[in-house]
C-alpha atoms as a PDB file:
ATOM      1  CA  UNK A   1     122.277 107.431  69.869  1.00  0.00           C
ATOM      2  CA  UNK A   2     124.312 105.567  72.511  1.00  0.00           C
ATOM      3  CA  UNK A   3     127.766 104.180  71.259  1.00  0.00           C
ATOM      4  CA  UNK A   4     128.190 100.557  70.799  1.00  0.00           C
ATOM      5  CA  UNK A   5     130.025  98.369  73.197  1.00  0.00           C
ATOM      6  CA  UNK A   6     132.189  95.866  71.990  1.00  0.00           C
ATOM      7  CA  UNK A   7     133.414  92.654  73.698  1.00  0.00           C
ATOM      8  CA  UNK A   8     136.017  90.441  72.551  1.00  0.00           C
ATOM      9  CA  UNK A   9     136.018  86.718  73.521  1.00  0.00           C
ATOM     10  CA  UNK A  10     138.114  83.304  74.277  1.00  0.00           C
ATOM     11  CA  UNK A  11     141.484  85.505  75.379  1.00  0.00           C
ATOM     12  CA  UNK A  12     144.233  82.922  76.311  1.00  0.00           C
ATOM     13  CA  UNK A  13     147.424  85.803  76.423  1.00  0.00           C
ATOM     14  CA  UNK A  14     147.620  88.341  78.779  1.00  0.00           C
ATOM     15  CA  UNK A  15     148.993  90.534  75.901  1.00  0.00           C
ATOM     16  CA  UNK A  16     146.234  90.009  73.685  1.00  0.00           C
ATOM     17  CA  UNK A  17     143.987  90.770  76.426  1.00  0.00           C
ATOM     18  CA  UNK A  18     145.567  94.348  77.237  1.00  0.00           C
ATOM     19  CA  UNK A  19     146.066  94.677  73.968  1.00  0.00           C
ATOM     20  CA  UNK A  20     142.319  94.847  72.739  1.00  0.00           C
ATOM     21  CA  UNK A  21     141.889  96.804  75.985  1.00  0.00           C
ATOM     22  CA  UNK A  22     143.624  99.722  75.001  1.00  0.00           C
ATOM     23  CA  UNK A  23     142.661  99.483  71.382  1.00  0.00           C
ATOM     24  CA  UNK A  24     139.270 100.443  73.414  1.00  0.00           C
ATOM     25  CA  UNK A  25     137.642  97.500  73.759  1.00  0.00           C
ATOM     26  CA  UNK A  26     134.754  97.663  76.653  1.00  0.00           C
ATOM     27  CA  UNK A  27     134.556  93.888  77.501  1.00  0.00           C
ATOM     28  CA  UNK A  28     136.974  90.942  77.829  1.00  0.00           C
ATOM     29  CA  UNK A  29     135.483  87.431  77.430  1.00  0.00           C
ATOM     30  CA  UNK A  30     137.512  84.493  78.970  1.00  0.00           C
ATOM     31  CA  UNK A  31     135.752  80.983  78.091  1.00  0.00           C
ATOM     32  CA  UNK A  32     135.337  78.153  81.144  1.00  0.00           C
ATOM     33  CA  UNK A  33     134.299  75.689  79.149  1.00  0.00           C
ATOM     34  CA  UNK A  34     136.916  72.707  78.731  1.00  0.00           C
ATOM     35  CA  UNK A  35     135.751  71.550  75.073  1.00  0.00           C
ATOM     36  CA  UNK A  36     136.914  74.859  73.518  1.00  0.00           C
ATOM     37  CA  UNK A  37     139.713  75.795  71.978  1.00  0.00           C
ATOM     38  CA  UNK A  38     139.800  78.596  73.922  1.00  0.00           C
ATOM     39  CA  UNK A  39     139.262  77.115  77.058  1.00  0.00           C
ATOM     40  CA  UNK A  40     141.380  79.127  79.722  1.00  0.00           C
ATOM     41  CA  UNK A  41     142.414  78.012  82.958  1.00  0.00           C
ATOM     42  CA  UNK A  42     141.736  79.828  86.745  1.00  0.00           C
ATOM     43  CA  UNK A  43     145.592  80.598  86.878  1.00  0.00           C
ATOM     44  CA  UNK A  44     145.109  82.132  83.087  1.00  0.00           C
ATOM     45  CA  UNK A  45     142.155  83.830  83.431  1.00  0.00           C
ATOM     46  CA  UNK A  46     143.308  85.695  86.914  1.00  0.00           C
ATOM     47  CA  UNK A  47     146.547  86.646  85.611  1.00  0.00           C
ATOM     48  CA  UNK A  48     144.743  88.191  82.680  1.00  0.00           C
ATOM     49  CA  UNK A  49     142.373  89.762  83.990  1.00  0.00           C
ATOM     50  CA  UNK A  50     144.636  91.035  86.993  1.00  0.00           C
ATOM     51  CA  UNK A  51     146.758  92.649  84.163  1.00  0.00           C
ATOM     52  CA  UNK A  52     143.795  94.949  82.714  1.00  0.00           C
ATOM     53  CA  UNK A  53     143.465  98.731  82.914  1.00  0.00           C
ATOM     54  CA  UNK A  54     140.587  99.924  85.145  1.00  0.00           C
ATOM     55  CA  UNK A  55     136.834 100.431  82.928  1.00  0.00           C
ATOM     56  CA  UNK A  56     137.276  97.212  81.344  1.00  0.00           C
ATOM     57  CA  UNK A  57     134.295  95.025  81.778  1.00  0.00           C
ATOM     58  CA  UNK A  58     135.095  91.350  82.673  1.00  0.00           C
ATOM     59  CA  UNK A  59     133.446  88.314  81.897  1.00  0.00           C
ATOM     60  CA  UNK A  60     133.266  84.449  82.441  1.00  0.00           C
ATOM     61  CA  UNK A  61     131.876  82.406  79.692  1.00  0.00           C
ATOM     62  CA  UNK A  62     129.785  79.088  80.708  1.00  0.00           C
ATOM     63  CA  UNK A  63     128.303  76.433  79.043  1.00  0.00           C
ATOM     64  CA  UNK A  64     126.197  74.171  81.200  1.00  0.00           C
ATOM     65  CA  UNK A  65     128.808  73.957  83.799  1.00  0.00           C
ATOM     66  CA  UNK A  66     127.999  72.729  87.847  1.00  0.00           C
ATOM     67  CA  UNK A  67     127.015  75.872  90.120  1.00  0.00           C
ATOM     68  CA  UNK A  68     129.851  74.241  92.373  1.00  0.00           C
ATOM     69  CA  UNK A  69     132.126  74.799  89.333  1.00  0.00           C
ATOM     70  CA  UNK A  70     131.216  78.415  88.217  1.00  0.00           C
ATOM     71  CA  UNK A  71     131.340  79.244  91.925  1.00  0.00           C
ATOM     72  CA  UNK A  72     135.060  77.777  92.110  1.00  0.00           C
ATOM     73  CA  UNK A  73     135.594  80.377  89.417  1.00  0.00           C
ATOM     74  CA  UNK A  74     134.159  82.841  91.045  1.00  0.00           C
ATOM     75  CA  UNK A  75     136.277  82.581  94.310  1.00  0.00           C
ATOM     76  CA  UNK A  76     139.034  82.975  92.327  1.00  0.00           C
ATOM     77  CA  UNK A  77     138.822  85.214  89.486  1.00  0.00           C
ATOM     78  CA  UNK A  78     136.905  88.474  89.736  1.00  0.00           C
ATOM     79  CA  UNK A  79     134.573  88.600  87.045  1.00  0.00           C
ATOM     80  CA  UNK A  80     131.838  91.470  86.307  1.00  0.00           C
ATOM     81  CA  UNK A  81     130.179  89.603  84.273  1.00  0.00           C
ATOM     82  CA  UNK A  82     128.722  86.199  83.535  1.00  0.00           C
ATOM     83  CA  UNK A  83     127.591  85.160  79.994  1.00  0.00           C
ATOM     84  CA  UNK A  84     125.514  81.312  79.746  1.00  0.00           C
ATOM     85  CA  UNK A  85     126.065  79.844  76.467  1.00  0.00           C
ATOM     86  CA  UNK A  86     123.874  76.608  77.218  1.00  0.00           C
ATOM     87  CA  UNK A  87     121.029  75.440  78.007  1.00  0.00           C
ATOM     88  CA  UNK A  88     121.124  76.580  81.595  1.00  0.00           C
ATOM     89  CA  UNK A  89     117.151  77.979  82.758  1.00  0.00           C
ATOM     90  CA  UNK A  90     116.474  81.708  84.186  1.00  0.00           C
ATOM     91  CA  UNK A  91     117.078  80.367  87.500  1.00  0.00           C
ATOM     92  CA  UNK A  92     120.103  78.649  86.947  1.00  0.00           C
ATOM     93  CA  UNK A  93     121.402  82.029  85.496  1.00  0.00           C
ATOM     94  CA  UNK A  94     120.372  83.980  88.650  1.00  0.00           C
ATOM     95  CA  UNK A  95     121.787  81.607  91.568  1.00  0.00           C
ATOM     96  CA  UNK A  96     125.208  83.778  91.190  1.00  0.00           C
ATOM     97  CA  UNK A  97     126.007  87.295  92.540  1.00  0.00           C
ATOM     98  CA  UNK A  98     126.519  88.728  89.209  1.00  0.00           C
ATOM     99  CA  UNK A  99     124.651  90.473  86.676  1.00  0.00           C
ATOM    100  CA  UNK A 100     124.504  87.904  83.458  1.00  0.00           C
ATOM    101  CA  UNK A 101     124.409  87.988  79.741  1.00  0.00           C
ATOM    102  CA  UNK A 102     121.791  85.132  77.941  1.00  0.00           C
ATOM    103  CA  UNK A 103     123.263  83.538  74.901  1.00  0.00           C
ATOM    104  CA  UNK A 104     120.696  82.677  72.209  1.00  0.00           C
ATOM    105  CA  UNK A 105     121.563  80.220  69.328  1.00  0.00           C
ATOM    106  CA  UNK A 106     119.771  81.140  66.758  1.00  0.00           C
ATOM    107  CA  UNK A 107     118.620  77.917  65.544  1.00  0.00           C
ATOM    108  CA  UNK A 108     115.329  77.114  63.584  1.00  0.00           C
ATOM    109  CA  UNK A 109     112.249  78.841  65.182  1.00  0.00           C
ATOM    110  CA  UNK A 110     113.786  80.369  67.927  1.00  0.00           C
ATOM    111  CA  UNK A 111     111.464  82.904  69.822  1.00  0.00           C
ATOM    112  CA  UNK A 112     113.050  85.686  70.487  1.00  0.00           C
ATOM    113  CA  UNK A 113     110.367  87.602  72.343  1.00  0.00           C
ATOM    114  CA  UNK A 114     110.106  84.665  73.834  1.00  0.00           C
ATOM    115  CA  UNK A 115     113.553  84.437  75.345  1.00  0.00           C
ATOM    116  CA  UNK A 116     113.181  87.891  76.196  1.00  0.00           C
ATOM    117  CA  UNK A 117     110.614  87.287  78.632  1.00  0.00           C
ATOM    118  CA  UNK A 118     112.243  84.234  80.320  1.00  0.00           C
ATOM    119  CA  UNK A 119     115.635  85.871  80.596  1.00  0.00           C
ATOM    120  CA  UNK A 120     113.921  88.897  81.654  1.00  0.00           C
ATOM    121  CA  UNK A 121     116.493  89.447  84.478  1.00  0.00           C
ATOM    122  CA  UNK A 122     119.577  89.175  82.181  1.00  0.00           C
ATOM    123  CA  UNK A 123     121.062  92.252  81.413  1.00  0.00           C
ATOM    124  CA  UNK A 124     120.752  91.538  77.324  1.00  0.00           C
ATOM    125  CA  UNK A 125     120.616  88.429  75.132  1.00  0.00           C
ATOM    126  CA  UNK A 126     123.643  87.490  73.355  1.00  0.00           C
ATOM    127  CA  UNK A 127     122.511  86.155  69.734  1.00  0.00           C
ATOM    128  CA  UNK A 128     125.324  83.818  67.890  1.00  0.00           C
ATOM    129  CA  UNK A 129     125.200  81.641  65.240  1.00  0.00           C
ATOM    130  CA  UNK A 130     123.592  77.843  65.641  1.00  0.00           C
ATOM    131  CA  UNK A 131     125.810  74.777  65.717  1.00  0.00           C
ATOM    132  CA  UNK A 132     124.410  71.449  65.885  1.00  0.00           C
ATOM    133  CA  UNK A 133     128.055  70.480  67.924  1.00  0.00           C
ATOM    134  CA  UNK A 134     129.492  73.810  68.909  1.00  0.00           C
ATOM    135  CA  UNK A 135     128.056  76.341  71.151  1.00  0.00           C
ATOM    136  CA  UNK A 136     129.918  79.420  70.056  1.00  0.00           C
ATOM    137  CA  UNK A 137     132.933  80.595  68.589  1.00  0.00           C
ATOM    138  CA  UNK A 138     132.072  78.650  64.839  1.00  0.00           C
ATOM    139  CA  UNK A 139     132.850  81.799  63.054  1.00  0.00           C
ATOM    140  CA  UNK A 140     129.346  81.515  61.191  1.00  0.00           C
ATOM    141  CA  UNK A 141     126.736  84.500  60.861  1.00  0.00           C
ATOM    142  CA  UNK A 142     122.975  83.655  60.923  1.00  0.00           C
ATOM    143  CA  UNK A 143     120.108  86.167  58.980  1.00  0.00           C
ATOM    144  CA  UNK A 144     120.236  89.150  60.932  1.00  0.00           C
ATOM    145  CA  UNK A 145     116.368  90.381  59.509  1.00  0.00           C
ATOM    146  CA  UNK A 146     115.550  87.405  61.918  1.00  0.00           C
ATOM    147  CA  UNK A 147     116.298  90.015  64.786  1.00  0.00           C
ATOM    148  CA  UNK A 148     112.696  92.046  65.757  1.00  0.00           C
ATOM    149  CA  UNK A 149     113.268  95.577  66.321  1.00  0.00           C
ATOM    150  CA  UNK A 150     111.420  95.653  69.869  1.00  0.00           C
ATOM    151  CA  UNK A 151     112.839  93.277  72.076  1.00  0.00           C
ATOM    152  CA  UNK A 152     112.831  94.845  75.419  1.00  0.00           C
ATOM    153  CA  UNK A 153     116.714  93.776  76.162  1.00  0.00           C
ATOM    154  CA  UNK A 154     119.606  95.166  74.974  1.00  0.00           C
ATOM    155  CA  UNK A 155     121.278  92.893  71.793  1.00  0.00           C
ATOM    156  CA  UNK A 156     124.305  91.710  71.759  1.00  0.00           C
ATOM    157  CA  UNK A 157     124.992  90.155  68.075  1.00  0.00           C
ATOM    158  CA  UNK A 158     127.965  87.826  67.101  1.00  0.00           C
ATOM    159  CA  UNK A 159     128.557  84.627  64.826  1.00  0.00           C
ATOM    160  CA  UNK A 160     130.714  85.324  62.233  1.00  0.00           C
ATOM    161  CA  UNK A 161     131.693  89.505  62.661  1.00  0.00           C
ATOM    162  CA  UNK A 162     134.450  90.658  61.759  1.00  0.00           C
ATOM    163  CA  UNK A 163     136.327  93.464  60.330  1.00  0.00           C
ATOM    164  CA  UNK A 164     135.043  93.580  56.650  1.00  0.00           C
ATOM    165  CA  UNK A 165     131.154  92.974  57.577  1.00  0.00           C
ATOM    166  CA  UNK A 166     131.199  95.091  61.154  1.00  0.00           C
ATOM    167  CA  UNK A 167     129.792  98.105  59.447  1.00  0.00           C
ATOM    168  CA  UNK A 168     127.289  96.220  57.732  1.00  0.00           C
ATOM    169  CA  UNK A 169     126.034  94.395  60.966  1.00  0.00           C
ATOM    170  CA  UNK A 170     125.760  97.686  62.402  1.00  0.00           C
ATOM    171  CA  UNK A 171     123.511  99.077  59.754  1.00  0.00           C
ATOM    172  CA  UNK A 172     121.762  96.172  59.873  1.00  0.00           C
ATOM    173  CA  UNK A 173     120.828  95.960  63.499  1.00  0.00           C
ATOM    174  CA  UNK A 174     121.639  98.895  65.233  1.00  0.00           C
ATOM    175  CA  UNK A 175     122.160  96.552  68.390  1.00  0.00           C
ATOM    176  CA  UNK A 176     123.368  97.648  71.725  1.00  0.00           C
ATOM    177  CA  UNK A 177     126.786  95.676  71.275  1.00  0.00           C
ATOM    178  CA  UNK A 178     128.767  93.311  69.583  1.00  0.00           C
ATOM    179  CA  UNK A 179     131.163  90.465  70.392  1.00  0.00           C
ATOM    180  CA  UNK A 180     133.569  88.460  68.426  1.00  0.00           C
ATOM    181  CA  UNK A 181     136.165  86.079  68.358  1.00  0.00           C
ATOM    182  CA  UNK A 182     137.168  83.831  65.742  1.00  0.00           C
ATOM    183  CA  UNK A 183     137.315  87.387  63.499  1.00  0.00           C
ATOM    184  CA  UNK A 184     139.909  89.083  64.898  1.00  0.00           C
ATOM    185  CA  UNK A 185     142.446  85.907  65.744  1.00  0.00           C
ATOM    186  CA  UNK A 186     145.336  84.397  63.683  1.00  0.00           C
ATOM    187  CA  UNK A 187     144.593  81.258  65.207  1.00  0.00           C
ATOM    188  CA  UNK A 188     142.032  79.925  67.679  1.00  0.00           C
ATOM    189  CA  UNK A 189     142.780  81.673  71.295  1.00  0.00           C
ATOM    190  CA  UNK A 190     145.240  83.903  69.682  1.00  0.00           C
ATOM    191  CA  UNK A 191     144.619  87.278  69.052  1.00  0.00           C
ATOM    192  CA  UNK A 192     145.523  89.459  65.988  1.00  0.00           C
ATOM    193  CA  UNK A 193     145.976  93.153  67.339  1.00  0.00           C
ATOM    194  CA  UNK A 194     145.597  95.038  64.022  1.00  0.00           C
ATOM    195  CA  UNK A 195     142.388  93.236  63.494  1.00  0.00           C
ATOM    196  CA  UNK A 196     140.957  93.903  66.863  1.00  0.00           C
ATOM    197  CA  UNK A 197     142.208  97.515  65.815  1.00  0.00           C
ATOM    198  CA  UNK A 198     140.663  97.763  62.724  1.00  0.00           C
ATOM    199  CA  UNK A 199     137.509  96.441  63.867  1.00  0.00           C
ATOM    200  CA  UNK A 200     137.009  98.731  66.883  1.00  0.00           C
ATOM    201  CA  UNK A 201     137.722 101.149  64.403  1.00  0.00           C
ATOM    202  CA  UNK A 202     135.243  99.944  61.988  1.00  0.00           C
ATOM    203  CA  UNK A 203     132.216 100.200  65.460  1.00  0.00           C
ATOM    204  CA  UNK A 204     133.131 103.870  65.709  1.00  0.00           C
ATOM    205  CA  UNK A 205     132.907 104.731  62.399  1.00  0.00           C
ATOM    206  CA  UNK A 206     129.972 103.044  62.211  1.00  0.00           C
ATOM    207  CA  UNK A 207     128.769 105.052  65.383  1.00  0.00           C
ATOM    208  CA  UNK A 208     129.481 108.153  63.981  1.00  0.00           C
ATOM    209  CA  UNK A 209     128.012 107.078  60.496  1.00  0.00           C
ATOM    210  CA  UNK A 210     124.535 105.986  62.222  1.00  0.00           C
ATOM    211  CA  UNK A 211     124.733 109.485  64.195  1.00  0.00           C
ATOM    212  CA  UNK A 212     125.096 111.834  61.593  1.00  0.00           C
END
């Protein structure tokens, strides 16, 4: 079985940043969306991603932001990776020259299959927790059996994963990767190394547990 990927989001320290990096984290998230907590500027966002290792995915977080605004990004800061956590449409999505990431709030009869098909072109849906107010980052978990086993894009779960309940989401889903936040922080855009540690370390267990 292929390993799982993690990504960890809403960085705001350089340090924290390198730090999950060499704990073996695959993906960095950096959030450009002003309402968040996590919210980091250009000048943040290319110092930390100019201070990564090589192999380290990088990627720009969006909610419902102007093309003229994700493209100022985007001139600046050299992202992999794109990741729409609103209601932006396929097209919207696919205006950029970057591979993207869907989110899906997983409100209330959602269609997944459904989502799969319009966001055919992303390169997997993202599946977090709904929020009547917040778009991500609530620390909440939604029903995981509400995932279908067939979708024909790679999963990547969050809402509410963190170290203790990793494993368990693993088990549960088997999904191509997972991304969190809020679960490995001491506070909200601060980063708690020994939890992003221990939860890594929690995905390759898990790995090697689903493998055997």
């Amino acid at each position: 079985m292929p390993r799982i990927r993690v990504k960890i989001c809403g960085f705001t320290r350089i340090g924290d940043a390198v730090a999950a990096a060499e704990a073996g984290a695959d993906a960095i998230g950096l959030v450009f969306y002003p309402p968040s907590p996590r919210h980091v500027s250009v000048e943040q966002a290319r110092a930390i991603v100019d201070a990564l290792p090589p192999f380290v995915t990088t990627v720009g977080l969006f909610v419902d932001e102007t093309p003229a605004g994700i493209e100022a990004v985007l001139r600046r800061v050299p992202l992999d990776l794109l990741q729409f956590h609103g209601g932006e449409s396929p097209g919207q999505c696919e205006r950029f020259d970057r591979p993207y990431i869907k989110a899906i709030r997983m409100a209330e009869g959602v269609d997944l299959a459904l989502e799969a098909k319009r966001y055919r072109r992303a390169r997997g849906l993202l599946l977090d927790a709904w929020h009547p107010e917040v778009p991500g980052g609530t620390g909440e978990r939604f029903d995981w059996r509400r995932i279908p086993g067939d979708l024909p894009l790679p999963v990547i779960l969050a809402g509410g994963l963190t170290p203790a309940n990793i494993g368990e989401a693993i088990r549960a889903v088997r999904p191509f990767g997972v991304d969190v936040s809020s679960g490995v922080e001491s506070g909200k855009g601060i980063k708690d190394q020994d939890k992003m540690a221990a939860l890594i370390e929690e995905v390759t267990h898990g790995d090697c547990t689903r493998a055997a």
